[in-house]
Structure formats: C-alpha cells, structure tokens
N, C-alpha and C. Protein backbone atom coordinates (compact mmCIF):
# COMPACT_ATOMS: atom_id res chain seq x y z
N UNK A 1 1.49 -0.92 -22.66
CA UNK A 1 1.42 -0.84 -21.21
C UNK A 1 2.69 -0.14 -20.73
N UNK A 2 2.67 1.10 -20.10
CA UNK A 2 3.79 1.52 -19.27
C UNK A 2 4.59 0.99 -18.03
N UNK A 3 5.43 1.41 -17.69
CA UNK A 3 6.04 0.66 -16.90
C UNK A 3 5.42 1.07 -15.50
N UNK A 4 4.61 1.81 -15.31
CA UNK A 4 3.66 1.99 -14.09
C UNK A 4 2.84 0.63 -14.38
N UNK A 5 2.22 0.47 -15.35
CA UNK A 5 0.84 -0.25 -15.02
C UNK A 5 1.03 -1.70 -14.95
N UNK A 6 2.52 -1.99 -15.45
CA UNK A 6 3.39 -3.33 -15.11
C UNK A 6 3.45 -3.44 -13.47
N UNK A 7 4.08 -2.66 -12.93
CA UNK A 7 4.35 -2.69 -11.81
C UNK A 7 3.27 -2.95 -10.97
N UNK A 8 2.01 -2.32 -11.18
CA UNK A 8 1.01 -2.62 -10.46
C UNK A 8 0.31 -3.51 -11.05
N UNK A 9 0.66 -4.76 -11.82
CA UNK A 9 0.08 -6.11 -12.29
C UNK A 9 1.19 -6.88 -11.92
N UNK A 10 2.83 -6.58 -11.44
CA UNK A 10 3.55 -7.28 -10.64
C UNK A 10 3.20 -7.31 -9.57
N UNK A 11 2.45 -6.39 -8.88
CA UNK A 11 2.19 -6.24 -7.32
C UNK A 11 0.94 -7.02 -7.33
N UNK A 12 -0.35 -7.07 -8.30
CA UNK A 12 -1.64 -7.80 -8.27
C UNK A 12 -1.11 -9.73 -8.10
N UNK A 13 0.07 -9.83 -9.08
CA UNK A 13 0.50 -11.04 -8.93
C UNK A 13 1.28 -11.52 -7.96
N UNK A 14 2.02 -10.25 -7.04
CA UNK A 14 2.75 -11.26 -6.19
C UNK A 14 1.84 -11.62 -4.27
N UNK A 15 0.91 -10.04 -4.73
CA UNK A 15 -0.22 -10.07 -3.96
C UNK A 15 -1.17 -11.44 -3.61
N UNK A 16 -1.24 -12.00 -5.32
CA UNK A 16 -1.95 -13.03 -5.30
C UNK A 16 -1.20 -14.63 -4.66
N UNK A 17 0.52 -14.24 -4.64
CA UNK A 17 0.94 -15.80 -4.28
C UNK A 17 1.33 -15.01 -3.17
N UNK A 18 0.87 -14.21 -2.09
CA UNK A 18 1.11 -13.99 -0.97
C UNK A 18 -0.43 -14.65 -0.24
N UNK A 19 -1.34 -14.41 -0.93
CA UNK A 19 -2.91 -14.94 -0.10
C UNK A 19 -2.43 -15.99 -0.48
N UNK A 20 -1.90 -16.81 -1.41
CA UNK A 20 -2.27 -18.59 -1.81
C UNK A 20 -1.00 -18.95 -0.73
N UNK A 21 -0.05 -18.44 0.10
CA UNK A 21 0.91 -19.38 0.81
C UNK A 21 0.54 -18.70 1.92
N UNK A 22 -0.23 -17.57 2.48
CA UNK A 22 -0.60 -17.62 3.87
C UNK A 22 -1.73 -18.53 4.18
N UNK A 23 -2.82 -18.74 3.19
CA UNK A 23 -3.73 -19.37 2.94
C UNK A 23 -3.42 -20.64 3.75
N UNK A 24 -2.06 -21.39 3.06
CA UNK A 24 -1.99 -22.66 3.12
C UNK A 24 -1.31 -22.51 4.51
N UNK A 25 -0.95 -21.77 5.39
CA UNK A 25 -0.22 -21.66 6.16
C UNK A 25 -1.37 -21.72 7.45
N UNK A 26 -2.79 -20.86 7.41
CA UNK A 26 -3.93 -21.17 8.11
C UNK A 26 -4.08 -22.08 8.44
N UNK A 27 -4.03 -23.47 8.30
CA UNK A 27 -4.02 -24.33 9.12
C UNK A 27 -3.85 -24.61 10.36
N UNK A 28 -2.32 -23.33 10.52
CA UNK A 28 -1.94 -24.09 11.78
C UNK A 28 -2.22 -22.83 13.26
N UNK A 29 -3.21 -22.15 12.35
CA UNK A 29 -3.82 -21.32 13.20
C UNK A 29 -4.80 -21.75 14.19
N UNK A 30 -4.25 -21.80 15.34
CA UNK A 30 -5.85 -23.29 16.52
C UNK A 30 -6.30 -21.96 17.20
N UNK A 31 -5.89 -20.84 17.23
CA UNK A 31 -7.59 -19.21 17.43
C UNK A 31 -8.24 -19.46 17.01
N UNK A 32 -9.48 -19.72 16.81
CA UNK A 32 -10.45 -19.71 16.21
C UNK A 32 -11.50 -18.18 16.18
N UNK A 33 -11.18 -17.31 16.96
CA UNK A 33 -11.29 -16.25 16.51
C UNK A 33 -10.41 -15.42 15.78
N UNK A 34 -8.31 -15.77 15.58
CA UNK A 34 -7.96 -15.00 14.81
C UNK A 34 -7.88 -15.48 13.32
N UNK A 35 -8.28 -17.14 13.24
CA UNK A 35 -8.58 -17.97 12.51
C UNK A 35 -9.60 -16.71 11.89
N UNK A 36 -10.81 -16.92 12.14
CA UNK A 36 -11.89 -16.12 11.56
C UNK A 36 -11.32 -14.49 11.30
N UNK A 37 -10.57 -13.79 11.79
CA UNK A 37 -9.92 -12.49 11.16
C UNK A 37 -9.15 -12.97 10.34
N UNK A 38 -8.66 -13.73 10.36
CA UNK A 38 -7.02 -14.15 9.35
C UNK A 38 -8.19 -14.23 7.98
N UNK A 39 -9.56 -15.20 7.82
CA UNK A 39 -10.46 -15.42 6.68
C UNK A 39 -10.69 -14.09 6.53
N UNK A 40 -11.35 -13.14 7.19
CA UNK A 40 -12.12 -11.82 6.78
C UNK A 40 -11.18 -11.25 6.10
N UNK A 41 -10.06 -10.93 6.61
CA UNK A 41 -9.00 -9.70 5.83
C UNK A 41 -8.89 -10.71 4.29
N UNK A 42 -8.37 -11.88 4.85
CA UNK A 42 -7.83 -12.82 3.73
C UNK A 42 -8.86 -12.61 1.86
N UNK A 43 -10.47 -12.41 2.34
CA UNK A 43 -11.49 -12.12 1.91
C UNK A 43 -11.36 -10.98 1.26
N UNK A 44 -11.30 -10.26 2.18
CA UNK A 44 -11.26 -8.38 1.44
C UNK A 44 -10.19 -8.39 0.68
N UNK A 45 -8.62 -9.34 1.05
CA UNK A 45 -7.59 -8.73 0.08
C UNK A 45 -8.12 -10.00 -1.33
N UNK A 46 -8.75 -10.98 -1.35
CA UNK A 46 -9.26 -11.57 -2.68
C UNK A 46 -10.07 -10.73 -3.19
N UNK A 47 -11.14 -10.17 -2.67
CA UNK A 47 -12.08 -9.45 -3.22
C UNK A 47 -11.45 -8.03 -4.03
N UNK A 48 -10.78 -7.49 -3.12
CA UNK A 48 -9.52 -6.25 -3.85
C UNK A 48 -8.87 -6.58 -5.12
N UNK A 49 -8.59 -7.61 -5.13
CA UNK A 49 -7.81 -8.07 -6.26
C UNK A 49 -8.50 -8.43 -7.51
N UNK A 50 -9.44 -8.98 -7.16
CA UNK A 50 -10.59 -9.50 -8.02
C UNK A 50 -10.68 -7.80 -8.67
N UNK A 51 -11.45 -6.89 -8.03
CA UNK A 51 -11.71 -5.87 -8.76
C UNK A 51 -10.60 -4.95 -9.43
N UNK A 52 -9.24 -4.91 -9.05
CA UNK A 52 -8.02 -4.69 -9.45
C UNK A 52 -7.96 -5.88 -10.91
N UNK A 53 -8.23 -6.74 -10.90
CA UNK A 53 -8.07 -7.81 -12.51
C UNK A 53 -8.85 -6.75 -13.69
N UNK A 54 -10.63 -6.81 -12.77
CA UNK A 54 -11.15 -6.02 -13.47
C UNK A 54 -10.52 -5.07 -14.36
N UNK A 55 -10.14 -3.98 -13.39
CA UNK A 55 -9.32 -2.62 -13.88
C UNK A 55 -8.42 -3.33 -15.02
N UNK A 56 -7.67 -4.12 -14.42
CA UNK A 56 -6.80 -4.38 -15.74
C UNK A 56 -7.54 -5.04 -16.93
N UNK A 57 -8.44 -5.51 -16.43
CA UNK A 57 -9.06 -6.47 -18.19
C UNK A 57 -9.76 -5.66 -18.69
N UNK A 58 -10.12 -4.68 -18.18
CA UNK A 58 -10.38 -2.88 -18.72
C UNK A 58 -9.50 -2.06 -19.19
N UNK A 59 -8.43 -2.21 -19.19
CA UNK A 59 -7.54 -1.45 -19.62
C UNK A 59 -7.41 -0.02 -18.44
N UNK A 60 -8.05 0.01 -17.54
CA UNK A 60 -7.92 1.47 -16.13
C UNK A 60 -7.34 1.13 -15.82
N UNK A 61 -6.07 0.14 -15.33
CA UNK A 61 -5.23 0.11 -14.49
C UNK A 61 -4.12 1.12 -14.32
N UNK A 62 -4.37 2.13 -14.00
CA UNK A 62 -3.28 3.27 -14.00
C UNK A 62 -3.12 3.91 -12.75
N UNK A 63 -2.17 4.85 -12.63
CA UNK A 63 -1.46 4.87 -11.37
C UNK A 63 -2.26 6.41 -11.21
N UNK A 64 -2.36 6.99 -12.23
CA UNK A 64 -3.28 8.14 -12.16
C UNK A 64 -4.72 8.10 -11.71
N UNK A 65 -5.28 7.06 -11.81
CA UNK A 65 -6.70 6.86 -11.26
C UNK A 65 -6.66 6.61 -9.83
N UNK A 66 -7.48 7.66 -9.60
CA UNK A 66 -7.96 7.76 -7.65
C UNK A 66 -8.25 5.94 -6.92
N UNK A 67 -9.28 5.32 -7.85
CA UNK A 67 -9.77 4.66 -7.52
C UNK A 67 -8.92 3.49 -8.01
N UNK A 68 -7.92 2.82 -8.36
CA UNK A 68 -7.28 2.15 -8.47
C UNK A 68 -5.86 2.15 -7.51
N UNK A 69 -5.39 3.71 -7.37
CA UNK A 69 -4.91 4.02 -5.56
C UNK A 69 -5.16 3.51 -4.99
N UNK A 70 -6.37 3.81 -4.73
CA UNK A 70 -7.06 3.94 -3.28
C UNK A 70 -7.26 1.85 -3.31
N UNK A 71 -8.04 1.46 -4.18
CA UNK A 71 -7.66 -0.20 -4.15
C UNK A 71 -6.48 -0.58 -3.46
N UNK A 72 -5.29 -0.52 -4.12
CA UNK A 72 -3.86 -0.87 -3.61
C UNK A 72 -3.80 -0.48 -2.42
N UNK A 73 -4.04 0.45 -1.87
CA UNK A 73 -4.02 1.25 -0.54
C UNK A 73 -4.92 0.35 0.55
N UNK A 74 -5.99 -0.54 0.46
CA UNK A 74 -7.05 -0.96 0.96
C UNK A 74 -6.32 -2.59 0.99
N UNK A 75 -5.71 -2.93 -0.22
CA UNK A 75 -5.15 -4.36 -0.38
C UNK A 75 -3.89 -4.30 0.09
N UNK A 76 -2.82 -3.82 0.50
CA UNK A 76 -1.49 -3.25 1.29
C UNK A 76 -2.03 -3.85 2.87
N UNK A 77 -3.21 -2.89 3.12
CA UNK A 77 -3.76 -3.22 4.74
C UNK A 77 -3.60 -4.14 4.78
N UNK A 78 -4.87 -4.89 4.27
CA UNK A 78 -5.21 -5.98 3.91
C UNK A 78 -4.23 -7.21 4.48
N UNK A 79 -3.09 -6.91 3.62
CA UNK A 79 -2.17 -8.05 3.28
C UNK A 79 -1.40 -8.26 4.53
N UNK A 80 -1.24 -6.65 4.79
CA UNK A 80 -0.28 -6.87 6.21
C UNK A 80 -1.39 -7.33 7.57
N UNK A 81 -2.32 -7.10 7.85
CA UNK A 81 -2.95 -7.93 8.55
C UNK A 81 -3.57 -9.77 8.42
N UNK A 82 -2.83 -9.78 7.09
CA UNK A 82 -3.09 -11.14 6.71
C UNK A 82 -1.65 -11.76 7.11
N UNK A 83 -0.81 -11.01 6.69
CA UNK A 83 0.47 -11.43 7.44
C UNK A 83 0.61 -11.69 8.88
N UNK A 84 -0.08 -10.40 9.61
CA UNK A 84 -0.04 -10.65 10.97
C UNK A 84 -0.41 -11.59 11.59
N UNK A 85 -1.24 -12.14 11.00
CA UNK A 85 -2.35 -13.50 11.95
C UNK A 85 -1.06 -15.17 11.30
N UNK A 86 -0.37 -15.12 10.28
CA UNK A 86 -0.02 -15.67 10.24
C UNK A 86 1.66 -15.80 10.32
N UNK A 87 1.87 -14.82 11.36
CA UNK A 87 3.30 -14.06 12.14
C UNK A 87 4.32 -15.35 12.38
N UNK A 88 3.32 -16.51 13.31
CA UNK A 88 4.38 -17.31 14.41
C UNK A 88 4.48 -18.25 13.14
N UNK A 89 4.27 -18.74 12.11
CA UNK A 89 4.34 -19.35 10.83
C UNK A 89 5.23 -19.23 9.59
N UNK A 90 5.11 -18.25 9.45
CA UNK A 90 5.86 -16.96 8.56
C UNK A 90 7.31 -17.09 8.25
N UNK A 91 8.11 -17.21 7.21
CA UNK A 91 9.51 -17.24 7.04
C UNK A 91 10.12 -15.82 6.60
N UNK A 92 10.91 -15.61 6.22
CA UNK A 92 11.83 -14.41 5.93
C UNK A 92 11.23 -14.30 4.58
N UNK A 93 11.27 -15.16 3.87
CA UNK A 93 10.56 -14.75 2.21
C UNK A 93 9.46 -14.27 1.89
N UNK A 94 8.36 -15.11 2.88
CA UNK A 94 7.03 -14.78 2.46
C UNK A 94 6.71 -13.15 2.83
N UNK A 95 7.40 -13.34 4.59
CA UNK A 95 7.70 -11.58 4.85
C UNK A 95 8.08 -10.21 3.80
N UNK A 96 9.09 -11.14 3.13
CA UNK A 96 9.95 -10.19 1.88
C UNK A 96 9.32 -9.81 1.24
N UNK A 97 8.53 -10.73 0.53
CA UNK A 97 7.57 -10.25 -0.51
C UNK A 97 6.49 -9.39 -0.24
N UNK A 98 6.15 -9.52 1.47
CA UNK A 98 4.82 -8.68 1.69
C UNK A 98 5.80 -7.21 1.63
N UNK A 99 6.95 -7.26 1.93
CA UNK A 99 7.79 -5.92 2.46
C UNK A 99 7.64 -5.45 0.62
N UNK A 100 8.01 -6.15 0.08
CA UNK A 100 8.15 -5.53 -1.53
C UNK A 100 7.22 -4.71 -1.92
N UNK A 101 5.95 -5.71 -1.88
CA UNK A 101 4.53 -5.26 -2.07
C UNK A 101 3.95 -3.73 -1.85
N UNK A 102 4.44 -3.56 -0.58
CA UNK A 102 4.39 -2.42 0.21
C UNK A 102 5.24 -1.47 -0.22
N UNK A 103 6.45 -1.74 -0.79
CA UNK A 103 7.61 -0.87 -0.98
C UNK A 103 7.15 -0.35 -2.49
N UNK A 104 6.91 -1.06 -3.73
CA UNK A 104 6.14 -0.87 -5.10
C UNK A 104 5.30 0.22 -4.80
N UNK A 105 4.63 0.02 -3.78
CA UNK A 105 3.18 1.05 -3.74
C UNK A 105 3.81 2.06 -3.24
N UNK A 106 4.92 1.88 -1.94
CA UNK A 106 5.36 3.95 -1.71
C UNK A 106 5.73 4.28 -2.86
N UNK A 107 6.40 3.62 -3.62
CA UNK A 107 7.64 3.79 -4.62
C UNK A 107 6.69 4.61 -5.91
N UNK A 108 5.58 3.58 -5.99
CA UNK A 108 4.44 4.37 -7.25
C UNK A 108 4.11 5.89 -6.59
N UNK A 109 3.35 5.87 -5.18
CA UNK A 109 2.87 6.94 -4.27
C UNK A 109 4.19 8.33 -4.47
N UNK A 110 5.19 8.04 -4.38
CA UNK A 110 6.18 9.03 -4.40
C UNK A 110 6.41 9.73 -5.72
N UNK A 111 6.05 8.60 -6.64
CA UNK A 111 6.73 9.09 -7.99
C UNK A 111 5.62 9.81 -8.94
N UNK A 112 4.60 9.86 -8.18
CA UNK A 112 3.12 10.54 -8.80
C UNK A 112 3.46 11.94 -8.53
C-alpha cells in the first residue's frame, strides 16, 4: 500500500469517528426539520464510506481513480454539512478533525 492509499484509509477512518461523535451529539438537536437534514447528509456520508471500504477491500483505493475522487469529494460535502447542523454543539476538536479531513483531500487533489 502506498502512502497515498494510507492516507485515504486515514481519512475513511477519521471520517468514520467524525459521523459516530456528531451522531451522538444529534440528540440535542430539538429542529426537527434540521434534525431530519443532519440524518440525510449523516446517511449519504455512511453510505460514501461504505462504498469507499468497498474500494479498499478491492484493492481500487487509489488516488488515481476518477471514481474514488469523486467519492471523497461527495463525502468532504457531506461531512461539512453534517458538521453544520451540529455547529451550536461542536467543540474545537471535533471541528479539527473535520478541518483535517478536508485538508488530506486538497493535499491528495494538489499533489495529483
């Protein structure tokens, strides 16, 4: 495994303990309509990821494939609108990590 395809199975994993502590953080969401956006995005960035495992338990996880881009690119959104709904909640860390997340992917995007 190169040190690209690490990086983007560090980002699938920290992706993944960014949905499990906004997740737990939904609770204290009383919208009940941004409640229901906070689930939808929350949804698409599990579902993203899910097919991103795929890629990797396939061995495609590469930075050269369009369609493994374009994933990360779709799960980035994702995340930051999952962040957003859970804004007034939110600490400096959990923020950090979404900022990282985001920063990995220009960082891959630039170096292609």
């Amino acid at each position: 495994m190169n040190q690209e395809t690490e990086l983007l199975a560090e980002m699938m994993l920290h992706s993944a303990q960014f949905c499990s502590k906004t997740d737990a953080l939904s609770a204290r969401i009383t919208n009940k309509k941004e409640l229901g956006e906070f689930r939808l995005k929350l949804g698409q960035a599990r579902n993203i990821l899910e097919r991103l495992q795929q890629s990797y338990n396939d061995e495609a996880l590469d930075v050269s494939s369009k369609t493994v881009m374009e994933e990360f690119r779709q799960l980035v959104i994702a995340l930051f609108w999952v962040g957003y709904y859970v804004r007034e909640f939110s600490d400096f860390r959990l923020f950090r990590m979404l900022i990282s997340i985001e920063a990995s992917f220009t960082y891959l995007l630039l170096k292609r």
